[in-house]
Protein backbone atom coordinates (compact mmCIF):
# COMPACT_ATOMS: atom_id res chain seq x y z
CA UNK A 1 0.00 0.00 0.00
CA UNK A 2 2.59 2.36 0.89
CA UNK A 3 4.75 1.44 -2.31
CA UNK A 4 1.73 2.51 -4.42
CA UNK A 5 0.82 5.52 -2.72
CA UNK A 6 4.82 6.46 -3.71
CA UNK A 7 4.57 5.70 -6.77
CA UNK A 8 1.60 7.72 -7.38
CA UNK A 9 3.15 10.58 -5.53
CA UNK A 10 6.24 10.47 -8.04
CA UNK A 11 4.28 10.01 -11.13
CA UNK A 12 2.16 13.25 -9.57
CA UNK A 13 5.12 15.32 -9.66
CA UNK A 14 6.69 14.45 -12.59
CA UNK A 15 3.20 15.08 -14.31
CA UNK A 16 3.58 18.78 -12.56
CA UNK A 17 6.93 19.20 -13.20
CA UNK A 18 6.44 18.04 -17.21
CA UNK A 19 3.69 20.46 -17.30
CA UNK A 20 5.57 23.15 -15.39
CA UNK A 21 8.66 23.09 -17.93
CA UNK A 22 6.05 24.17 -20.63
CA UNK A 23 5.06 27.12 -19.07
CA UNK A 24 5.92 30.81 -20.80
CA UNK A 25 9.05 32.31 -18.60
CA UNK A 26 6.67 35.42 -18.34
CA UNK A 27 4.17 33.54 -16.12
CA UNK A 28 6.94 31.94 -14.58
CA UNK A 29 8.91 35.26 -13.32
CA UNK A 30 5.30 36.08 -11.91
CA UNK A 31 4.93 32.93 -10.02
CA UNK A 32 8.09 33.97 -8.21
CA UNK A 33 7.00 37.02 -7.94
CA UNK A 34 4.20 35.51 -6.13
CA UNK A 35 6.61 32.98 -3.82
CA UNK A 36 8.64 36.31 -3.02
CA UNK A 37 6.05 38.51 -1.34
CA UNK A 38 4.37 35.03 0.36
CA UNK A 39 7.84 34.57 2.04
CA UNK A 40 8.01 38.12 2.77
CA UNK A 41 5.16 38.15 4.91
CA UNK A 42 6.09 34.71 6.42
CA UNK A 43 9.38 36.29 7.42
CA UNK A 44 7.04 39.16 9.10
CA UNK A 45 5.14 36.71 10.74
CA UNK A 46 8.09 35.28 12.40
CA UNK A 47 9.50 38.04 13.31
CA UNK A 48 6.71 38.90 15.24
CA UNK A 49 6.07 35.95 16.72
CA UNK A 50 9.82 35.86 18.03
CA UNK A 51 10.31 39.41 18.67
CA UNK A 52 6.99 41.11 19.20
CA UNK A 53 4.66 43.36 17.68
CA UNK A 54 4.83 46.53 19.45
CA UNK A 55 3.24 48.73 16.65
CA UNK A 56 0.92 46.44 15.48
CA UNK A 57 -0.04 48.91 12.78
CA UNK A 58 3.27 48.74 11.33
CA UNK A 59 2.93 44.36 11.50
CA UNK A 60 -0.76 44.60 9.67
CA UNK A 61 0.65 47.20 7.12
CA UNK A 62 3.49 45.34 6.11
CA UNK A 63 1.84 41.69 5.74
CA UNK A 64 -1.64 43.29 4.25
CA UNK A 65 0.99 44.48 1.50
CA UNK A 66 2.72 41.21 1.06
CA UNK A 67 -0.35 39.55 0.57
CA UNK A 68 -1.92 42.21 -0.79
CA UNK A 69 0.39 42.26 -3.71
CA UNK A 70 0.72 38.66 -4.10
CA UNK A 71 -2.87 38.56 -4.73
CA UNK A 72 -3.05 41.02 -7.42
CA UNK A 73 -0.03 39.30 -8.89
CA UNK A 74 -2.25 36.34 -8.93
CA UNK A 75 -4.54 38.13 -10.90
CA UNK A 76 -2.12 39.36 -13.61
CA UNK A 77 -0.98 35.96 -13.88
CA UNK A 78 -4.47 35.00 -14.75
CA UNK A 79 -4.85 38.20 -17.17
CA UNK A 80 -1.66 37.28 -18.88
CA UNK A 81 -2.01 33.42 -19.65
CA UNK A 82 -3.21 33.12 -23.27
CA UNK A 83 -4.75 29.77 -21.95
CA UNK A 84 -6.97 31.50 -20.21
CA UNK A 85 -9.96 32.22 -22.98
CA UNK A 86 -11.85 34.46 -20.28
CA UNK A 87 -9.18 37.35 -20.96
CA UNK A 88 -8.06 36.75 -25.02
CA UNK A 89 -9.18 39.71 -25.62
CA UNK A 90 -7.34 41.69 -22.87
CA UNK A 91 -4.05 42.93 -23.80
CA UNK A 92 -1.19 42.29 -21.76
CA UNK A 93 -0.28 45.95 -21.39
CA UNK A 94 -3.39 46.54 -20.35
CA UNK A 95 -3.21 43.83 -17.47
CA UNK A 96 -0.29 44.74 -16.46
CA UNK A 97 -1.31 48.69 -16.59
CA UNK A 98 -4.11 47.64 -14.22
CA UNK A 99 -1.87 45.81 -11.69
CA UNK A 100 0.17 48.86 -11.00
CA UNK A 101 -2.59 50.99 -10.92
CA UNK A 102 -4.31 48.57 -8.27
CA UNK A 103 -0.61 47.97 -6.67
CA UNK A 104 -0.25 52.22 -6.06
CA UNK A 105 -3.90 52.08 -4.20
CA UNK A 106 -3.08 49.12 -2.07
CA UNK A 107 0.12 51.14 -0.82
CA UNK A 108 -1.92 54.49 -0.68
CA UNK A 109 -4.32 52.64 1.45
CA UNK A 110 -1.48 50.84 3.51
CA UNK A 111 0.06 53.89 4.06
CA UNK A 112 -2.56 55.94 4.78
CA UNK A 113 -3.25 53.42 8.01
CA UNK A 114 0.13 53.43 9.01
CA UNK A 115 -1.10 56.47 10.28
């Protein structure tokens, strides 16, 4: 039982991995993208767990914008795949135009409750 449940775990992740290798390098710089401001706010996280979170405004401000940003990354990652047939007619400038705009009112807002 436990053999086959390895098996199918390996043959799992090479699927992934085969299908992984044939995605565009564009979506694939986003996807780190992605990893980078996760981990950011898991470093946060940490940090406050070890040190403390004195001003807690600061703390919510900084991992709000992590995720914050991750999350609209998500969405240009969905705006820019030309799998996706929902968006074919959206351009990629224009998805990209709309993540910065959305990325300068997330930090406006963050900001603005930093205080």
């Amino acid at each position: 039982m436990a053999r086959s449940t390895s098996k199918d775990a390996q043959a799992l992740f090479q699927s992934l991995r085969s299908a992984y290798a044939a995605t565009p390098t564009t979506l694939k710089i986003i996807d780190l993208y992605v990893m980078y401001a996760v981990f950011t706010a898991l470093i946060q996280v940490a940090y406050m767990a070890i040190i403390g979170s004195f001003p807690f405004n600061s703390f919510l401000s900084g991992v709000l914008s992590c995720i914050g940003t991750a999350v609209l990354a998500v969405c240009l990652r969905i705006q820019v795949n030309k799998e996706n047939k929902e968006f074919k007619d959206l351009a990629p400038e224009r998805a990209f135009a709309d993540f910065v705009l959305c990325n300068l009112v997330l930090h406006l807002v963050i900001i603005n409750f930093l205080g």
